[in-house]
C-alpha atoms as a PDB file:
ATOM      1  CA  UNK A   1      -8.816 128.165  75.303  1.00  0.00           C
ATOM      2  CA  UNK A   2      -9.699 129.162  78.861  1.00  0.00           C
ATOM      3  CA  UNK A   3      -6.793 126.965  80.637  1.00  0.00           C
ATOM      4  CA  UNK A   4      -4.196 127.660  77.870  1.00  0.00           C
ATOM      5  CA  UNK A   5      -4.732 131.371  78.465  1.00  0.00           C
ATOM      6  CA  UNK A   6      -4.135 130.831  82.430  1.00  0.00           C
ATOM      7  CA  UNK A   7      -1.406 128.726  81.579  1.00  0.00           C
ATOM      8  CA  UNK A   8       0.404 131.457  79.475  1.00  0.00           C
ATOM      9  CA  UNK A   9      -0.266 133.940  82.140  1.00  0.00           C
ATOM     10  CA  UNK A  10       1.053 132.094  85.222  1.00  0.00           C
ATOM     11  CA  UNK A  11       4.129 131.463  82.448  1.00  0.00           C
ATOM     12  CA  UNK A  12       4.830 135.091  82.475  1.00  0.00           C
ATOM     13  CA  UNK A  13       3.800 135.881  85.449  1.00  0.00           C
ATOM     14  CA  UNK A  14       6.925 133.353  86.362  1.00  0.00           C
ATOM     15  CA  UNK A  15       8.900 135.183  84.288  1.00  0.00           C
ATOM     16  CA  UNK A  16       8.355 138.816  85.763  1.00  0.00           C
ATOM     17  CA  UNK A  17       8.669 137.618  89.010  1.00  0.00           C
ATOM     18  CA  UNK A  18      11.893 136.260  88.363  1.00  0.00           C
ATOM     19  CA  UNK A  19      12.966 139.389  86.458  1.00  0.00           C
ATOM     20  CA  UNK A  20      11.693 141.236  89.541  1.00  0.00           C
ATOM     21  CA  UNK A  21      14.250 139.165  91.762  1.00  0.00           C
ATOM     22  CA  UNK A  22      17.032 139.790  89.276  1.00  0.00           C
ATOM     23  CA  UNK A  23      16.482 143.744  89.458  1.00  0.00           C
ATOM     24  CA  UNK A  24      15.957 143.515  93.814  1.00  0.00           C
ATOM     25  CA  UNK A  25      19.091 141.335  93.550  1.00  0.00           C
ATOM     26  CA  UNK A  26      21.107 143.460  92.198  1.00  0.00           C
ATOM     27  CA  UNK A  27      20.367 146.832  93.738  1.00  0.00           C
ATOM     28  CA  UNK A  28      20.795 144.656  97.343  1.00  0.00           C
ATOM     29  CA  UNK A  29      24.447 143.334  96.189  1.00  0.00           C
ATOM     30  CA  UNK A  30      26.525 146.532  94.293  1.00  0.00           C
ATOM     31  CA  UNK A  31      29.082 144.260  93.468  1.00  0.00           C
ATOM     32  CA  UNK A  32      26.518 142.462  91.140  1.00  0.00           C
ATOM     33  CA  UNK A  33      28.288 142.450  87.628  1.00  0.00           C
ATOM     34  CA  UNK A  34      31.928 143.371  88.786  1.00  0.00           C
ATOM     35  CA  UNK A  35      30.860 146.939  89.623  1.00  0.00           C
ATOM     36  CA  UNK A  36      32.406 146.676  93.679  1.00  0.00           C
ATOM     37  CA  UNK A  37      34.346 149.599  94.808  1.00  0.00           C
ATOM     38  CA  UNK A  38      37.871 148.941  93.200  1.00  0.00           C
ATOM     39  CA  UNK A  39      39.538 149.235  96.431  1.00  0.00           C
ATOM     40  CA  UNK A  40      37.441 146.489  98.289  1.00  0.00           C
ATOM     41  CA  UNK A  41      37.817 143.698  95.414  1.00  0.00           C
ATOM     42  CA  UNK A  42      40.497 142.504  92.671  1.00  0.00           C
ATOM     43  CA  UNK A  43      39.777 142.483  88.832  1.00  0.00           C
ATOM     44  CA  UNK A  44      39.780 139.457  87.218  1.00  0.00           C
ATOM     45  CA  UNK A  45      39.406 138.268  83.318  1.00  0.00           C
ATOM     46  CA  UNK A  46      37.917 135.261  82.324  1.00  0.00           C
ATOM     47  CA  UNK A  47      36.438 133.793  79.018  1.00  0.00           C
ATOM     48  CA  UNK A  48      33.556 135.438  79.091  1.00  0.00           C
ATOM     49  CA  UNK A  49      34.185 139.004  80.515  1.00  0.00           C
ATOM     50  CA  UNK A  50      36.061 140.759  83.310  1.00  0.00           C
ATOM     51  CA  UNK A  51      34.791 141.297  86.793  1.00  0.00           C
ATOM     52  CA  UNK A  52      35.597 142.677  90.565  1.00  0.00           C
ATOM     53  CA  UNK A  53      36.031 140.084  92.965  1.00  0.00           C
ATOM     54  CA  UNK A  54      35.958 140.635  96.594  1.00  0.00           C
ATOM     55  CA  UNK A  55      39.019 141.038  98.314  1.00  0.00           C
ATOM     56  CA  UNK A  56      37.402 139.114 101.363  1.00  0.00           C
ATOM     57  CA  UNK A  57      34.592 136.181  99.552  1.00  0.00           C
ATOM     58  CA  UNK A  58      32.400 135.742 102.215  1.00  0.00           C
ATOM     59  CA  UNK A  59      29.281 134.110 100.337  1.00  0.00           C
ATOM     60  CA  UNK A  60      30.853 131.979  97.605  1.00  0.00           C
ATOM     61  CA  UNK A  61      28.386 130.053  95.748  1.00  0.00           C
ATOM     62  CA  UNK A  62      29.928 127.128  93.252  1.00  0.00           C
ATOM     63  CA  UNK A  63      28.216 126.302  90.138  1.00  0.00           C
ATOM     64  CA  UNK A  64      29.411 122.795  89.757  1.00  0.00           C
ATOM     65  CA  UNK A  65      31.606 119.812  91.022  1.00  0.00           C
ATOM     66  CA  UNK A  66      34.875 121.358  90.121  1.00  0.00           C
ATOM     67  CA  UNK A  67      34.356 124.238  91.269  1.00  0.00           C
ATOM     68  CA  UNK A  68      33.302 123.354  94.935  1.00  0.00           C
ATOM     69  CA  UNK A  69      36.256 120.822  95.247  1.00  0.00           C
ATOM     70  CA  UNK A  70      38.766 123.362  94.017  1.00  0.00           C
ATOM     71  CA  UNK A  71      37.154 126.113  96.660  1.00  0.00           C
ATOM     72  CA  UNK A  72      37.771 123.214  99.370  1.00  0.00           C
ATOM     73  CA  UNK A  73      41.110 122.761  98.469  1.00  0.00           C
ATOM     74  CA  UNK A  74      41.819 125.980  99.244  1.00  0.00           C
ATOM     75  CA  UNK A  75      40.420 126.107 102.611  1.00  0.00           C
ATOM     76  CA  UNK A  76      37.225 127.985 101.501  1.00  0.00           C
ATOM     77  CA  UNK A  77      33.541 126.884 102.274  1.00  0.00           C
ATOM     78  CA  UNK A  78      30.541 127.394  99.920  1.00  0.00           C
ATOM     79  CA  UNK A  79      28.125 128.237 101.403  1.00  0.00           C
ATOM     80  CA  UNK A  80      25.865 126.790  98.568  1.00  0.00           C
ATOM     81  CA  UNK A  81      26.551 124.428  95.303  1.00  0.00           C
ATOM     82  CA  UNK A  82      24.845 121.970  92.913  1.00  0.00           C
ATOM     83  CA  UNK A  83      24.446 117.921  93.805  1.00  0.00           C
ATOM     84  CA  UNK A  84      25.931 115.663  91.423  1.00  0.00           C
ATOM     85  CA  UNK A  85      26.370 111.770  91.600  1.00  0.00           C
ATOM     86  CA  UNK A  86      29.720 111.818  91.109  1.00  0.00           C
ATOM     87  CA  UNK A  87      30.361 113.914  94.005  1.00  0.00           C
ATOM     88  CA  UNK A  88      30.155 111.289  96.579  1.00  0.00           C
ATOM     89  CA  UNK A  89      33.391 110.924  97.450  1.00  0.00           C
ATOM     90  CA  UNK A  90      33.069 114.943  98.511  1.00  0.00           C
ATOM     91  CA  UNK A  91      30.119 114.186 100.322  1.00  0.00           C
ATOM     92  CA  UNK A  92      31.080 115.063 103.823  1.00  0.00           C
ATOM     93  CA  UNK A  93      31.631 118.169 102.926  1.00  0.00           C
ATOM     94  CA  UNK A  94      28.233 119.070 101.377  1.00  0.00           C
ATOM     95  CA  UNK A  95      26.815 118.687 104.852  1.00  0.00           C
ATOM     96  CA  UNK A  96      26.688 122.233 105.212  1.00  0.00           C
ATOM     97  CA  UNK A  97      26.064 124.015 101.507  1.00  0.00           C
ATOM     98  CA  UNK A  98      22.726 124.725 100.746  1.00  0.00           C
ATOM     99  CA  UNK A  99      21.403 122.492  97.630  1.00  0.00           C
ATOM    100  CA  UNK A 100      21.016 125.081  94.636  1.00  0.00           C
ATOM    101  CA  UNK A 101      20.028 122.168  91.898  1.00  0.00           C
ATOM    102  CA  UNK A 102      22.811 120.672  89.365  1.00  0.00           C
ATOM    103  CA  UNK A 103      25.201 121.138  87.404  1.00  0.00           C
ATOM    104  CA  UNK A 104      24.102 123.207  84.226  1.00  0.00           C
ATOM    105  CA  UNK A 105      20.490 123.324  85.908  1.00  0.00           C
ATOM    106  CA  UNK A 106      20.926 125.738  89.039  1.00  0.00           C
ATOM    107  CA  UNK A 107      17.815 127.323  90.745  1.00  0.00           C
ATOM    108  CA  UNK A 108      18.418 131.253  89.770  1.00  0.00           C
ATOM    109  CA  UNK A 109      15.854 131.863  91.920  1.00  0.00           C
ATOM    110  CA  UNK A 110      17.581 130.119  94.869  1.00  0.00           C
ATOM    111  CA  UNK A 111      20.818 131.898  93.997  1.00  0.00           C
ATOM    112  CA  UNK A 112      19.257 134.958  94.513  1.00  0.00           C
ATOM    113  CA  UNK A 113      17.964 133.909  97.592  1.00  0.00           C
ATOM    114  CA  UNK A 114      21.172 133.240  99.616  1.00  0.00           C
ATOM    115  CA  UNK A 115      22.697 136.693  98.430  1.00  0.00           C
ATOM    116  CA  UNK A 116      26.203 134.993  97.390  1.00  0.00           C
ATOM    117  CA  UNK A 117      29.193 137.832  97.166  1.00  0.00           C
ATOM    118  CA  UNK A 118      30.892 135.466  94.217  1.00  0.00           C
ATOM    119  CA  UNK A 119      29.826 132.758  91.603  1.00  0.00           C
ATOM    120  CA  UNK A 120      32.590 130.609  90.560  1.00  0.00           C
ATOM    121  CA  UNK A 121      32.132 127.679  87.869  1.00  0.00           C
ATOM    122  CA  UNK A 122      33.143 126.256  85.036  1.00  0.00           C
ATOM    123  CA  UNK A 123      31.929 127.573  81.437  1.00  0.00           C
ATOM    124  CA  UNK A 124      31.012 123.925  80.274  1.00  0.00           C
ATOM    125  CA  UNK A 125      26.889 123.581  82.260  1.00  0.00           C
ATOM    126  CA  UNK A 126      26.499 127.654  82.986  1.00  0.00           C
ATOM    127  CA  UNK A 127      27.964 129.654  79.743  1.00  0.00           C
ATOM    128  CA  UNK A 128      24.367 129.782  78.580  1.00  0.00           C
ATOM    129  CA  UNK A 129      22.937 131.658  82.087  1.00  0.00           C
ATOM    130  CA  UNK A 130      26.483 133.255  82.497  1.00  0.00           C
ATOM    131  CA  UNK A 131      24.002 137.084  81.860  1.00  0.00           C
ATOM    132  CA  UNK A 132      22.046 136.157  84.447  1.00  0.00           C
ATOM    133  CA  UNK A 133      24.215 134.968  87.003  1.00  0.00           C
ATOM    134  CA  UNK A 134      26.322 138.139  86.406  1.00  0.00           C
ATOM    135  CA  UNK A 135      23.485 139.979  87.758  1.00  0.00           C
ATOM    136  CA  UNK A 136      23.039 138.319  90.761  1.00  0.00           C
ATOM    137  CA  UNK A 137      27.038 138.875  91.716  1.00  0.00           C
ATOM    138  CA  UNK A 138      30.429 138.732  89.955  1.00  0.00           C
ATOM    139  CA  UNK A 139      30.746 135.783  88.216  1.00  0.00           C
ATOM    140  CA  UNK A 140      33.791 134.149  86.883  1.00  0.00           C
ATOM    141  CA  UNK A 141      33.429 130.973  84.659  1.00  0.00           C
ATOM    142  CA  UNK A 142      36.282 128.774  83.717  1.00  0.00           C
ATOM    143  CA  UNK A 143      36.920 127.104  80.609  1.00  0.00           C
ATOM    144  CA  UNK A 144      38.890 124.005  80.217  1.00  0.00           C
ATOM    145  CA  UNK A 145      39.428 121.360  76.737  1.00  0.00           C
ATOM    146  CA  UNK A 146      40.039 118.043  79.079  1.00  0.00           C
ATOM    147  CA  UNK A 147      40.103 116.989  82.299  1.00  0.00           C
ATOM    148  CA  UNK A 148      43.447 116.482  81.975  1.00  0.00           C
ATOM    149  CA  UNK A 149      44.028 120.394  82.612  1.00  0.00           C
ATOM    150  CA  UNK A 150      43.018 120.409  85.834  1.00  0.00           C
ATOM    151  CA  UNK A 151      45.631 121.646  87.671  1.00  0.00           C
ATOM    152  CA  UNK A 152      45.896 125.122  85.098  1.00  0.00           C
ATOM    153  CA  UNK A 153      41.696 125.076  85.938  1.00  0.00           C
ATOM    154  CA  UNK A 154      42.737 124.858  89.817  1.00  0.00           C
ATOM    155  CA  UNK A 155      45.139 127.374  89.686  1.00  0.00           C
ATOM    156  CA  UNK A 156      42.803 129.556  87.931  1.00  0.00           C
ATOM    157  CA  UNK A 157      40.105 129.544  90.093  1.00  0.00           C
ATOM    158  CA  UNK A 158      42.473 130.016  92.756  1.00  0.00           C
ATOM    159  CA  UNK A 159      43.205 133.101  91.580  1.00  0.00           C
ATOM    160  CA  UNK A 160      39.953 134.391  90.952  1.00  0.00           C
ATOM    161  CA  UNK A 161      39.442 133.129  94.860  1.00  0.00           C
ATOM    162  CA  UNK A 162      42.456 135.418  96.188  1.00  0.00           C
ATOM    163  CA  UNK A 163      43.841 132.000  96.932  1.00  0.00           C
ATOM    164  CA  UNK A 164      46.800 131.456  94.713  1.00  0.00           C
ATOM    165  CA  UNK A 165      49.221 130.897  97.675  1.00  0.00           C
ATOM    166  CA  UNK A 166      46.859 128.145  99.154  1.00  0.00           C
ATOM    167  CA  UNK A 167      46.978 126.728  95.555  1.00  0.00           C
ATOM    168  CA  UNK A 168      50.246 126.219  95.428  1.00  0.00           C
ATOM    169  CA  UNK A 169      50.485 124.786  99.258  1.00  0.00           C
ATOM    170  CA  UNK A 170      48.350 122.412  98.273  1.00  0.00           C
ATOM    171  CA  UNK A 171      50.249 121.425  94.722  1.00  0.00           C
ATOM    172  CA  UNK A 172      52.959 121.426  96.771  1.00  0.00           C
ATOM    173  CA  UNK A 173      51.937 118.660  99.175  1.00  0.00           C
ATOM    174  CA  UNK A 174      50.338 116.442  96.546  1.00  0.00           C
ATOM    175  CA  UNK A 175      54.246 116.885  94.380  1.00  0.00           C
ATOM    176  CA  UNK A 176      55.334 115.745  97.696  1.00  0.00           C
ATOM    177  CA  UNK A 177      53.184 112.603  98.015  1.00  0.00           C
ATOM    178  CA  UNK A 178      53.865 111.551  94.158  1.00  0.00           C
ATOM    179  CA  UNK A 179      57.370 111.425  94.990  1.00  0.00           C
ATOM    180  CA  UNK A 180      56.638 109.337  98.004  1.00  0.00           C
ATOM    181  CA  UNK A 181      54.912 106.953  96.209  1.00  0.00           C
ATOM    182  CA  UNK A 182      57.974 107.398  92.880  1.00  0.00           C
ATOM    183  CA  UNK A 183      60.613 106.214  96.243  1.00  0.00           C
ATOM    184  CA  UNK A 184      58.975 103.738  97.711  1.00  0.00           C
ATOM    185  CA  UNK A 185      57.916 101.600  94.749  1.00  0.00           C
ATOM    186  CA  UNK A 186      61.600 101.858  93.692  1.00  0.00           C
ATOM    187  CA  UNK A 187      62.365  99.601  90.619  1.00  0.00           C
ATOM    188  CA  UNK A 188      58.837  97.911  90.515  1.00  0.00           C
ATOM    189  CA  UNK A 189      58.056 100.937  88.330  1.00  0.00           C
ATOM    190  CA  UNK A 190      59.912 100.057  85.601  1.00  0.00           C
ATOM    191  CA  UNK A 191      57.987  96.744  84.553  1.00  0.00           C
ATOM    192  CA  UNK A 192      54.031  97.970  85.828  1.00  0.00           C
ATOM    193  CA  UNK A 193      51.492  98.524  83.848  1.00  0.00           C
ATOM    194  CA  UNK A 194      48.922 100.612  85.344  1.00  0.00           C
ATOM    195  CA  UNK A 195      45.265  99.796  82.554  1.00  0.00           C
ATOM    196  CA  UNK A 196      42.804 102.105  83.590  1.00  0.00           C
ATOM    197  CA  UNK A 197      38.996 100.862  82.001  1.00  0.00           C
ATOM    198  CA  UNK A 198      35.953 102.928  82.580  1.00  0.00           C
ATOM    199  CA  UNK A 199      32.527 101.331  81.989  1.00  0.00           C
ATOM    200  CA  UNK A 200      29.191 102.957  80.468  1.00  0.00           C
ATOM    201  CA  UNK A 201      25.969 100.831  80.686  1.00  0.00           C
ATOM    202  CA  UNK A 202      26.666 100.423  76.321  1.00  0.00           C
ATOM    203  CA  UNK A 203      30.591 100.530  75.748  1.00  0.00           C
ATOM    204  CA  UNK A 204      33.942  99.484  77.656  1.00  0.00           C
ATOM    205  CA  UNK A 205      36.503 102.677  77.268  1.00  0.00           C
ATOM    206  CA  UNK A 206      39.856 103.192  77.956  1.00  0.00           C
ATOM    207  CA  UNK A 207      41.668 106.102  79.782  1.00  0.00           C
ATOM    208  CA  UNK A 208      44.393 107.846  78.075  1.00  0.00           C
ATOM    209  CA  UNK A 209      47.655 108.963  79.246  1.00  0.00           C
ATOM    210  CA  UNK A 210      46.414 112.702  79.679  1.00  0.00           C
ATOM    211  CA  UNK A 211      42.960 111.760  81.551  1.00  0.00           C
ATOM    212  CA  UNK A 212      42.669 112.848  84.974  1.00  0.00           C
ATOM    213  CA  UNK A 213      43.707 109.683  85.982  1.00  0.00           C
ATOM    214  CA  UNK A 214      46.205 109.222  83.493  1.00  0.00           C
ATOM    215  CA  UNK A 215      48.313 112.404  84.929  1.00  0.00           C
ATOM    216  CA  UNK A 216      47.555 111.341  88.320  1.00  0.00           C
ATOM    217  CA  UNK A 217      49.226 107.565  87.334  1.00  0.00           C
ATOM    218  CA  UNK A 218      52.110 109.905  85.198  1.00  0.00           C
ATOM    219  CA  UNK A 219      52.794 111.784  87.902  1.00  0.00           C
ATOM    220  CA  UNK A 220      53.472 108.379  90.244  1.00  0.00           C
ATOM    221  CA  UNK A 221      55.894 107.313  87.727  1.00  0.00           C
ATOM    222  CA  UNK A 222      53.416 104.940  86.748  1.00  0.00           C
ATOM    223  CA  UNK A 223      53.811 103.187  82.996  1.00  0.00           C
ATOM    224  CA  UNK A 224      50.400 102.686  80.709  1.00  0.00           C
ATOM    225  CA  UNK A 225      49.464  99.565  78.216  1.00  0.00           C
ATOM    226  CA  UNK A 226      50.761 101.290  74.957  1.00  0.00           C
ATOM    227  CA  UNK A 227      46.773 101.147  73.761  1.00  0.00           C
ATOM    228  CA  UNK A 228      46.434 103.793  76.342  1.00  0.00           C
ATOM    229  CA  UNK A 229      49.757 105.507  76.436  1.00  0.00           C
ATOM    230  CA  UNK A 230      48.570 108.344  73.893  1.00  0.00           C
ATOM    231  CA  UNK A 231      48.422 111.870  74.802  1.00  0.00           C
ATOM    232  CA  UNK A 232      45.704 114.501  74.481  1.00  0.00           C
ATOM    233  CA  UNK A 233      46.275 115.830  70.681  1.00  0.00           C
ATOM    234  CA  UNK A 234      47.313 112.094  69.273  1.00  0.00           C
ATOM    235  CA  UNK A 235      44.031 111.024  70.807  1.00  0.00           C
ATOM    236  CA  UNK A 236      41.645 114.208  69.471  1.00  0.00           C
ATOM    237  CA  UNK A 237      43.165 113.123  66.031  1.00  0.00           C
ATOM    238  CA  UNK A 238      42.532 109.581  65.961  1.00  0.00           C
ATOM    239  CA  UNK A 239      39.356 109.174  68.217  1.00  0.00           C
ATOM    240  CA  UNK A 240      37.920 112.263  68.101  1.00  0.00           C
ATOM    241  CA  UNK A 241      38.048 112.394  72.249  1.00  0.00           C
ATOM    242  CA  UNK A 242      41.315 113.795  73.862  1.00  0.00           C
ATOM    243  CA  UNK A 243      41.361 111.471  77.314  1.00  0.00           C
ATOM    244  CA  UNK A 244      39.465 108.070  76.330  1.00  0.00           C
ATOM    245  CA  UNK A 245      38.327 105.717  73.645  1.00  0.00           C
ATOM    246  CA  UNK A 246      35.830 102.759  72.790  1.00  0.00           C
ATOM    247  CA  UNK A 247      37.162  99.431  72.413  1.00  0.00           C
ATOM    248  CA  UNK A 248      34.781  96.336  71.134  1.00  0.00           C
ATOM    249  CA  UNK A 249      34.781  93.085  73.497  1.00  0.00           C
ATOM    250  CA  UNK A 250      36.572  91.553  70.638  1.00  0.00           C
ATOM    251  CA  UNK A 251      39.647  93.934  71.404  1.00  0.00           C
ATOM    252  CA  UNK A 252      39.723  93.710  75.382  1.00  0.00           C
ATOM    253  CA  UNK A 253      43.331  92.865  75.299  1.00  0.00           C
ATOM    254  CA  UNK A 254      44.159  96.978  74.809  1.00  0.00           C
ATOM    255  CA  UNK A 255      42.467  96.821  78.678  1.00  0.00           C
ATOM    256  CA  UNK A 256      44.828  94.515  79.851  1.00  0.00           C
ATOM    257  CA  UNK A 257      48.196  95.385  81.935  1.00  0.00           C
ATOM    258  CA  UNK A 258      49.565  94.216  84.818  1.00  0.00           C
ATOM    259  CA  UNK A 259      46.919  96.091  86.888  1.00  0.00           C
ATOM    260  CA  UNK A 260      43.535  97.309  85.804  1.00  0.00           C
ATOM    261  CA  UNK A 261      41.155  99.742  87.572  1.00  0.00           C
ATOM    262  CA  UNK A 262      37.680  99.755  86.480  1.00  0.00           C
ATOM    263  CA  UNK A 263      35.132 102.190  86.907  1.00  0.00           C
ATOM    264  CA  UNK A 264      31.757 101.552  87.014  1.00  0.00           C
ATOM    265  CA  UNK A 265      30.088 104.887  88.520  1.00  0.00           C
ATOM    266  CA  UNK A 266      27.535 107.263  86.469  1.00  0.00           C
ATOM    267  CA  UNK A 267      25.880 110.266  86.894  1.00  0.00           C
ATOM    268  CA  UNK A 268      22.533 108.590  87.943  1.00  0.00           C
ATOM    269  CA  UNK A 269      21.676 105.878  90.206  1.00  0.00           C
ATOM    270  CA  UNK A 270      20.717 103.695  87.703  1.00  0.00           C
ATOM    271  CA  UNK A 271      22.852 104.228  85.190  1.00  0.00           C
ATOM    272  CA  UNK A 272      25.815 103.058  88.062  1.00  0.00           C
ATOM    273  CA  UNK A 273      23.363  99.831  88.252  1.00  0.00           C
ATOM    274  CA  UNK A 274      23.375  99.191  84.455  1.00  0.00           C
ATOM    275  CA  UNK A 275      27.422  99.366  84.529  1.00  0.00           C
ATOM    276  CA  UNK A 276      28.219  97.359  87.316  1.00  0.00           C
ATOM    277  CA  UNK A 277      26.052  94.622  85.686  1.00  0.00           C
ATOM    278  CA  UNK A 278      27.558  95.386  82.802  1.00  0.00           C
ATOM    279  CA  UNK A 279      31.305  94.432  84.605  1.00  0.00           C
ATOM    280  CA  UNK A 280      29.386  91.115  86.255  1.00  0.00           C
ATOM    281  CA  UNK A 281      28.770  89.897  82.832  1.00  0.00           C
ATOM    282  CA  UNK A 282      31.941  91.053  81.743  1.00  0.00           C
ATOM    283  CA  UNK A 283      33.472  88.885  84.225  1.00  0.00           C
ATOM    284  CA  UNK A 284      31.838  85.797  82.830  1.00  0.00           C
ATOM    285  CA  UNK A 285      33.614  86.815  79.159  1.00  0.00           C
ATOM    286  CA  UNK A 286      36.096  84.283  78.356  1.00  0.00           C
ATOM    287  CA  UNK A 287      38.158  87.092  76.312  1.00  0.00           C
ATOM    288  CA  UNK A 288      37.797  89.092  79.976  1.00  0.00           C
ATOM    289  CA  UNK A 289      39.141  85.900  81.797  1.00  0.00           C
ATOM    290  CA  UNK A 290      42.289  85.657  79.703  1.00  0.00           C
ATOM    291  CA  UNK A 291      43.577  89.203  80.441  1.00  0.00           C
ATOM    292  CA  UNK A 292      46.906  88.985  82.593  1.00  0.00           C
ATOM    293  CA  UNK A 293      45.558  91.266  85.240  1.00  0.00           C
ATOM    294  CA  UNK A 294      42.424  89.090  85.715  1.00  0.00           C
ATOM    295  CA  UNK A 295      44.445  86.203  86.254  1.00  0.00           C
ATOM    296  CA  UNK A 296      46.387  87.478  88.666  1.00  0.00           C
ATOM    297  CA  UNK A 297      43.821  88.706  90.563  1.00  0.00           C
ATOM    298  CA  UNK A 298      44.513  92.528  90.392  1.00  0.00           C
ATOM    299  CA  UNK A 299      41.169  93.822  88.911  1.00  0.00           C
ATOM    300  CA  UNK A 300      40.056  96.711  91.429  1.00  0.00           C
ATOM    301  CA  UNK A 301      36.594  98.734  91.049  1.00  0.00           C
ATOM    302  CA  UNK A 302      36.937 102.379  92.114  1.00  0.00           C
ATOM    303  CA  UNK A 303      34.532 104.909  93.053  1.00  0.00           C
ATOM    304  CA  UNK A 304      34.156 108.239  90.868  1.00  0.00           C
ATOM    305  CA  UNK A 305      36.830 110.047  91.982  1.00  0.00           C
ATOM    306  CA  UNK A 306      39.276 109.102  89.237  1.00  0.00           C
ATOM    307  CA  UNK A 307      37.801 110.992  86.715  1.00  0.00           C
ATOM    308  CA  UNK A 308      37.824 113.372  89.444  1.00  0.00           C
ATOM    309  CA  UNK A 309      38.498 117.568  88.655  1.00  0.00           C
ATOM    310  CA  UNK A 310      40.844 118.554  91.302  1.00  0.00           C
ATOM    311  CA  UNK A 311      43.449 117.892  94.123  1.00  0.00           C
ATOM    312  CA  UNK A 312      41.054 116.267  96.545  1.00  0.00           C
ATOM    313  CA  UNK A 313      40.092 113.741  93.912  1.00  0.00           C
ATOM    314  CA  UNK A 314      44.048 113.722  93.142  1.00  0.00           C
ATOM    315  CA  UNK A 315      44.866 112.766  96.352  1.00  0.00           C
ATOM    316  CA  UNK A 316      42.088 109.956  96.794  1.00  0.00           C
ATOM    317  CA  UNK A 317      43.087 108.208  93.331  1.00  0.00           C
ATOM    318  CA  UNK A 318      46.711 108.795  95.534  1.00  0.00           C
ATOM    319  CA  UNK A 319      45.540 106.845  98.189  1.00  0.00           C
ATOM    320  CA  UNK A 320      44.098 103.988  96.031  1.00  0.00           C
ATOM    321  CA  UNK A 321      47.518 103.617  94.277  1.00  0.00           C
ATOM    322  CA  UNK A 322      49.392 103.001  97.758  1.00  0.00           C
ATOM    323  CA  UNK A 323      46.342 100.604  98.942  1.00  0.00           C
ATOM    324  CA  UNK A 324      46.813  98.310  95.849  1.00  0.00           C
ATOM    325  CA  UNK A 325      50.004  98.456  94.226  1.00  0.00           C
ATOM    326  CA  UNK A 326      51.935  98.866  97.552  1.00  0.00           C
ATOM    327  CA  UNK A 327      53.368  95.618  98.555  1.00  0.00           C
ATOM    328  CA  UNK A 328      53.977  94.933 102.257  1.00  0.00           C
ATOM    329  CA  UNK A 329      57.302  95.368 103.489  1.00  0.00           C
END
């Protein structure tokens, strides 16, 4: 009885103390909650409420993987966000953001630490602390139904950012890159098939036309196996999941196309480990041996960044497209 009583009391004694750094929080930052001086900050609305956002951010703190690459994008450095696995390819640029926790688990206590003028993230991982965080400083949380949507999403946080210009700079020169890619492959886009295959340690899926990669691969002019040629609402309908779907090994040929990129990465360590196995034994299938794009040799494994959230990841999946289905002049 003893220990559970000390237990319960070191419990709230957590909880006060946190409470306690709430309150000092917000009487150091006046902005906290959207209440800034009007004239040195912009109003925003968002899903969950409306809030002032400084005119100048100089303490940005992301909340999540989209949210730091879109803040990148626009020339804008966190100076603090969340670790995730996927984030790898972003990884050079985390050298200098202090570690808060991840995605849907941030340290509020660490938040409050670093005194951040803004909070930008996605609804989807902080919806639930979205009170809190609106204590510590004006918050603004995006919501999004797909991946798919990710330019609206980047545009949107743009604009709560005071970076819509940038935004569309950067749109801009990724329009300009797709049409590169559109002239130089020339003809060959008529007859490609572009198959794009994800793999989870217990299931093979398949990308759909209105994944992240799938507008990425639209956008290049690129064609899709018709098993994965379905957009967002045909897909909700029939599977239940707007951007992918599970296929059994017995129906591998909906994976097959004239090229197929797999993906193998996962939000742990060893859940990567369990899917690239998964691929080596799927390598040994005979079904997986009889698919045209395994014959020919034009099976490529890429990293996390196409089911990226953003124009960075955009522009990577970009530069994967010209490594592979370039041929040499």
């Amino acid at each position: 009885m003893r220990s559970k009583r000390l237990r319960d009391w070191f419990n709230w004694l957590g909880f006060g103390l946190l409470a306690l750094a709430l309150v000092v929080a917000c009487q150091r930052s006046p902005q906290a909650g959207g209440s800034a001086d009007g004239a040195n900050c912009t109003v925003v609305e968002h899903e969950l409420g409306t809030v002032c956002v400084p005119n100048e951010i100089q303490r940005l703190v992301t909340l999540d993987g989209p949210a730091f690459e879109h803040a990148i994008a626009v020339g804008l450095k966190p100076i603090a966000t969340v670790r995730a696995e996927y984030q790898k390819s972003l990884e050079s640029r985390l050298v200098d953001a202090q570690d808060i926790g991840t995605s849907g688990n941030p340290s509020l206590e660490k938040v409050i630490g670093i005194q951040p003028d803004f909070l930008l993230g996605l609804t989807l991982g902080s919806e639930d602390i979205y009170p809190q965080l609106s204590q510590i400083a004006p918050t603004v949380l995006l919501s999004f139904e797909h991946s798919g949507q990710w330019k609206s999403v980047f545009r949107q946080a743009s604009a709560a950012l005071n970076q819509a210009a940038a935004a569309e700079a950067t749109m801009a020169a990724y329009d300009a890159r797709t049409a590169d890619f559109r002239a130089q492959m020339g003809n060959r886009l008529e007859d490609l098939q572009v198959s794009v295959v994800r793999l989870y340690p217990d299931s093979i899926n398949l990308y759909l036309k209105d994944s992240f990669a799938g507008t990425v691969l639209q956008d290049a002019g690129l064609k899709r196996p018709p098993a994965q040629d379905i957009g967002a609402a045909e897909a909700m309908g029939r599977f239940g999941n707007p951007i992918q779907t599970s296929i059994s090994q017995e129906l591998l040929e909906q994976a097959d196309g004239d090229v197929i990129f797999v993906w193998t990465g996962e939000n742990t360590a060893e859940a990567t480990a369990m899917a690239q196995q998964r691929l080596e034994a799927l390598r040994q299938d005979p079904l997986w041996r009889q698919l045209k794009a395994v014959q020919a040799g034009r099976i490529y494994p890429v990293p996390s960044y196409w089911i990226g959230s953003g124009p960075i990841a955009a522009n990577a999946v970009l530069d994967d497209l010209f490594k592979y289905l370039m041929e040499p002049a």
